[in-house]
C-alpha atoms as a PDB file:
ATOM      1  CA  UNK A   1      -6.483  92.431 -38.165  1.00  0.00           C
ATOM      2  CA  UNK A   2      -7.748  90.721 -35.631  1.00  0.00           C
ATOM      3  CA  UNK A   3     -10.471  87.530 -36.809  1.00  0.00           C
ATOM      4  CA  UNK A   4     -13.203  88.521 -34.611  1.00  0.00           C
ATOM      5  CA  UNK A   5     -13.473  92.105 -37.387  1.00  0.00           C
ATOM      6  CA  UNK A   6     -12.880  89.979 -40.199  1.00  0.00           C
ATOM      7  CA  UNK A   7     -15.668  87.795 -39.094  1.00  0.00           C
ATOM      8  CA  UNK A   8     -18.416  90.327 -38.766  1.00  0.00           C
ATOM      9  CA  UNK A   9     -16.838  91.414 -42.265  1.00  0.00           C
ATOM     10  CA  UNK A  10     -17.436  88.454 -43.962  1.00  0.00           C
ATOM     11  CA  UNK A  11     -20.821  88.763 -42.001  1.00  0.00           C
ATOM     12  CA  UNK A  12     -19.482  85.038 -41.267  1.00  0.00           C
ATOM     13  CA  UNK A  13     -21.036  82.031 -38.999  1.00  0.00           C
ATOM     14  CA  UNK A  14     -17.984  80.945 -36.369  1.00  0.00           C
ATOM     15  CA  UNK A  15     -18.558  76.644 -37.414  1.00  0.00           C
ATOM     16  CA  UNK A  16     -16.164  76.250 -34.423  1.00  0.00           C
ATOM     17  CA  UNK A  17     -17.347  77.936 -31.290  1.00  0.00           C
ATOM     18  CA  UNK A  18     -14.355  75.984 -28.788  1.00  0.00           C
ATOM     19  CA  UNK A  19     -11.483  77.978 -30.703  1.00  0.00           C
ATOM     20  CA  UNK A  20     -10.696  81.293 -29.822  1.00  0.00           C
ATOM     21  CA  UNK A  21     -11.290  83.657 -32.508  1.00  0.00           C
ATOM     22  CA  UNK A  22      -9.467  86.527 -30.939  1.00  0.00           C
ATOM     23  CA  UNK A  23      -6.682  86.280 -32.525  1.00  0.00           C
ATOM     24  CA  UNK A  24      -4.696  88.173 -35.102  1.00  0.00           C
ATOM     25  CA  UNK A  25      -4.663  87.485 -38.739  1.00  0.00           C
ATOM     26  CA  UNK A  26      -1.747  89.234 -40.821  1.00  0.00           C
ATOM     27  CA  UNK A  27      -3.357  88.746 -44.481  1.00  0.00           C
ATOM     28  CA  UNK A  28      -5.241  87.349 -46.739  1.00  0.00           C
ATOM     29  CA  UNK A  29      -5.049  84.310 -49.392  1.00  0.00           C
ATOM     30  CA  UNK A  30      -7.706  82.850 -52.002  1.00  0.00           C
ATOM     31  CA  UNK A  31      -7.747  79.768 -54.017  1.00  0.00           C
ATOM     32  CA  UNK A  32      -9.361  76.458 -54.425  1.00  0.00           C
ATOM     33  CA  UNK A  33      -6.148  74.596 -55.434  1.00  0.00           C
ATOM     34  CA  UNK A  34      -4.431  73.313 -52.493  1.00  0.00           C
ATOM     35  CA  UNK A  35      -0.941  72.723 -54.629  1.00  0.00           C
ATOM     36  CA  UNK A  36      -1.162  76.920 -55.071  1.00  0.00           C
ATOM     37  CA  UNK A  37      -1.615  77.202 -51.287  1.00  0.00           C
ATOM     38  CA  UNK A  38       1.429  75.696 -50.759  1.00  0.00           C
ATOM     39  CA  UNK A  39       3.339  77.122 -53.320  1.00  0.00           C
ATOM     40  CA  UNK A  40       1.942  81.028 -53.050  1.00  0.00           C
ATOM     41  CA  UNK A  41       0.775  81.528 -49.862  1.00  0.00           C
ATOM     42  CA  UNK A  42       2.093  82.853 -46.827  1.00  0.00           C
ATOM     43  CA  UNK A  43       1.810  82.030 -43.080  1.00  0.00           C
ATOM     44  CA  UNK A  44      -0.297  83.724 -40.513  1.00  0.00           C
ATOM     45  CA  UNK A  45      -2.855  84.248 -42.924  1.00  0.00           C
ATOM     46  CA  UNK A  46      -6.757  84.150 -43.457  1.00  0.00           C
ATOM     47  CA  UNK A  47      -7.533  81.344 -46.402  1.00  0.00           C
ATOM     48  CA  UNK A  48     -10.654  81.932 -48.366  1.00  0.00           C
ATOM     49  CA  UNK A  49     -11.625  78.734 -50.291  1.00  0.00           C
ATOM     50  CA  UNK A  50     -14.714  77.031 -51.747  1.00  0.00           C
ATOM     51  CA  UNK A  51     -13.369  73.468 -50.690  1.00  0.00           C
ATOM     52  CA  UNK A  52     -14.804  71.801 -47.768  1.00  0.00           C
ATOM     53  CA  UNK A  53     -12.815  68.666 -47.430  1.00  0.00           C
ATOM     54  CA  UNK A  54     -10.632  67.956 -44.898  1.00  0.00           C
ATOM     55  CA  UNK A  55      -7.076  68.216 -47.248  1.00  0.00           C
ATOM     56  CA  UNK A  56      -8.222  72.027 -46.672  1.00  0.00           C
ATOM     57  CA  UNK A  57      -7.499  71.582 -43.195  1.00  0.00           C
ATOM     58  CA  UNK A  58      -4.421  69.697 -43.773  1.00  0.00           C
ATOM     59  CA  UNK A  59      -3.052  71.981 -45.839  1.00  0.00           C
ATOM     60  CA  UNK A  60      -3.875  74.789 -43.821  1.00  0.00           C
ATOM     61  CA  UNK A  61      -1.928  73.912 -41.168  1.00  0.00           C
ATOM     62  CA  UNK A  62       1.233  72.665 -43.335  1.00  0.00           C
ATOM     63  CA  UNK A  63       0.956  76.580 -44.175  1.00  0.00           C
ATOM     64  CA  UNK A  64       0.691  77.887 -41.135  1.00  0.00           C
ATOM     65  CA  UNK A  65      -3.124  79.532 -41.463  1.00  0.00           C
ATOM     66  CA  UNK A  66      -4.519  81.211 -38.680  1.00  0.00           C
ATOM     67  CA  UNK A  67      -8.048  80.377 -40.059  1.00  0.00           C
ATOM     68  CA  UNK A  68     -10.759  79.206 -43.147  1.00  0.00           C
ATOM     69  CA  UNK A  69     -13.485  81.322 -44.348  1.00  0.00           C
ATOM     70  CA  UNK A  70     -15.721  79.034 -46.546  1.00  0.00           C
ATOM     71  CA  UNK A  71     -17.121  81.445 -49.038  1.00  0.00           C
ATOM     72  CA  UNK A  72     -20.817  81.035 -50.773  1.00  0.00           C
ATOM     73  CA  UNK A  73     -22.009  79.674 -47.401  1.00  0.00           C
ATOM     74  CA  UNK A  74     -21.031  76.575 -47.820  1.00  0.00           C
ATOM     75  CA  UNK A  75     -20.437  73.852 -44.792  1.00  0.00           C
ATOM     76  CA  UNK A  76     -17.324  71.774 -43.996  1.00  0.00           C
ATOM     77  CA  UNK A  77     -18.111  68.034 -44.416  1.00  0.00           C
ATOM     78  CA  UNK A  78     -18.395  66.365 -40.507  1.00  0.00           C
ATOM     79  CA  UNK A  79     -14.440  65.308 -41.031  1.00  0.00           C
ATOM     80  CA  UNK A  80     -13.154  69.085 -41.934  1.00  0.00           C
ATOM     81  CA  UNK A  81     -15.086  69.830 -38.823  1.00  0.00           C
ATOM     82  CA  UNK A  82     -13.559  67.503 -36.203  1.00  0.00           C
ATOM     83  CA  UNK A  83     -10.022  67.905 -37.263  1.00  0.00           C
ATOM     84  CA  UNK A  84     -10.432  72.085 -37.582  1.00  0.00           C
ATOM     85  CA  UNK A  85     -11.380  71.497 -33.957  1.00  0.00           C
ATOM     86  CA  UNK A  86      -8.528  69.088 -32.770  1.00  0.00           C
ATOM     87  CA  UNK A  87      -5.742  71.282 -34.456  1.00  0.00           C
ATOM     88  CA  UNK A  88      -7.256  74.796 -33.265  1.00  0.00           C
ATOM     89  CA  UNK A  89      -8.173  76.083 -36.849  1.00  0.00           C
ATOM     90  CA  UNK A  90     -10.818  78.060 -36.768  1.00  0.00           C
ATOM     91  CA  UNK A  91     -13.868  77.834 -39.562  1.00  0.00           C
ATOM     92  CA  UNK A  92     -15.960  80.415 -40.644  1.00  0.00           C
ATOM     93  CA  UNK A  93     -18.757  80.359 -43.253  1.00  0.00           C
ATOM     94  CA  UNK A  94     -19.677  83.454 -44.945  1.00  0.00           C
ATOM     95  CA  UNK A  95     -22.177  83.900 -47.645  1.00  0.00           C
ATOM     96  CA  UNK A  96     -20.346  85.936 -50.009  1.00  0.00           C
ATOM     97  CA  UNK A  97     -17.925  84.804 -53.156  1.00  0.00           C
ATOM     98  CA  UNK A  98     -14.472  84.721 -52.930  1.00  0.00           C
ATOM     99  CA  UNK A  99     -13.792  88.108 -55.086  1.00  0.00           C
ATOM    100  CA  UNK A 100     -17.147  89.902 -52.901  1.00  0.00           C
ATOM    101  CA  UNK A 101     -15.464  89.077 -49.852  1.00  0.00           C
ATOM    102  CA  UNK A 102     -11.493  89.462 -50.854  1.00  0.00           C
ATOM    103  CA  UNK A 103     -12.593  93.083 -52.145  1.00  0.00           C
ATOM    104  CA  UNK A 104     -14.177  93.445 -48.617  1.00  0.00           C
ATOM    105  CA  UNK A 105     -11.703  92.308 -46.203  1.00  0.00           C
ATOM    106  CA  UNK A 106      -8.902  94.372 -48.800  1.00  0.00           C
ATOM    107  CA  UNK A 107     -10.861  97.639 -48.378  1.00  0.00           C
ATOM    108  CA  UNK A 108     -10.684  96.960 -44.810  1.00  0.00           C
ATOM    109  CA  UNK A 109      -7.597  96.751 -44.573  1.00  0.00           C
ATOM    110  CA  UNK A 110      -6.182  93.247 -44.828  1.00  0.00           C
ATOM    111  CA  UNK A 111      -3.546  93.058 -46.877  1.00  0.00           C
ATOM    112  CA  UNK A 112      -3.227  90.273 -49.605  1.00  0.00           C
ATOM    113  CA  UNK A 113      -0.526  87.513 -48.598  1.00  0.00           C
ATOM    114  CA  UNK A 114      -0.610  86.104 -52.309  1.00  0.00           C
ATOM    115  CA  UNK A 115       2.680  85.809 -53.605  1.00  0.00           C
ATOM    116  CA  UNK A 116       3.010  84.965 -57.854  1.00  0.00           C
ATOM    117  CA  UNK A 117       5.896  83.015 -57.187  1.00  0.00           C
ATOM    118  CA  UNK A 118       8.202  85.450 -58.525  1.00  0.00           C
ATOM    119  CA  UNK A 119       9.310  86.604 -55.126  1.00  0.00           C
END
């Protein structure tokens, strides 16, 4: 699906207007712990997370996200920001909850990347 749909979706806010956002997401992934990102999630992916630091960033990239949707409306902090921009990770705010907007982005479509480790 391509981000650009899964924006207006999310009826998200594009926090970094430099990076392209036409670009193709394969699935979706949820969660606020960054050790379950690494463990259960899967590359090429949309992550939906309440955390704003920059670790989300980080850990983003060390699994291979296309791009963050901060849910609830919340804002990165300035650092999240800058190095979303340098690496090419595209941020997103959208107002809803994570199991509001997982529901919507599943009905429409994107599948869930979330593995239970028993793969």
């Amino acid at each position: 699906m391509n981000l650009v749909k899964i924006i207006k979706i999310a009826e998200g806010v594009l926090l970094t207007p430099n990076i392209d956002a036409d670009i193709e997401i394969s699935g979706g992934y949820g969660a606020d712990l960054m050790s379950d990102v690494l463990a259960f999630s899967q590359p090429d992916s949309v992550l939906l997370t309440g955390l704003t630091n920059p670790q989300v960033v980080r850990t983003a990239q060390m699994a291979e996200f296309r791009a963050i949707i901060f849910i609830r409306g919340k804002q990165p902090q300035p650092e999240t920001l800058l190095i979303a921009m340098q690496e090419g990770i595209p941020l997103i705010s959208s107002p809803y909850g994570m199991f509001e907007l997982s529901g919507r982005l599943h009905i429409a479509g994107l599948p869930s990347f979330e593995s239970n480790g028993t793969d």
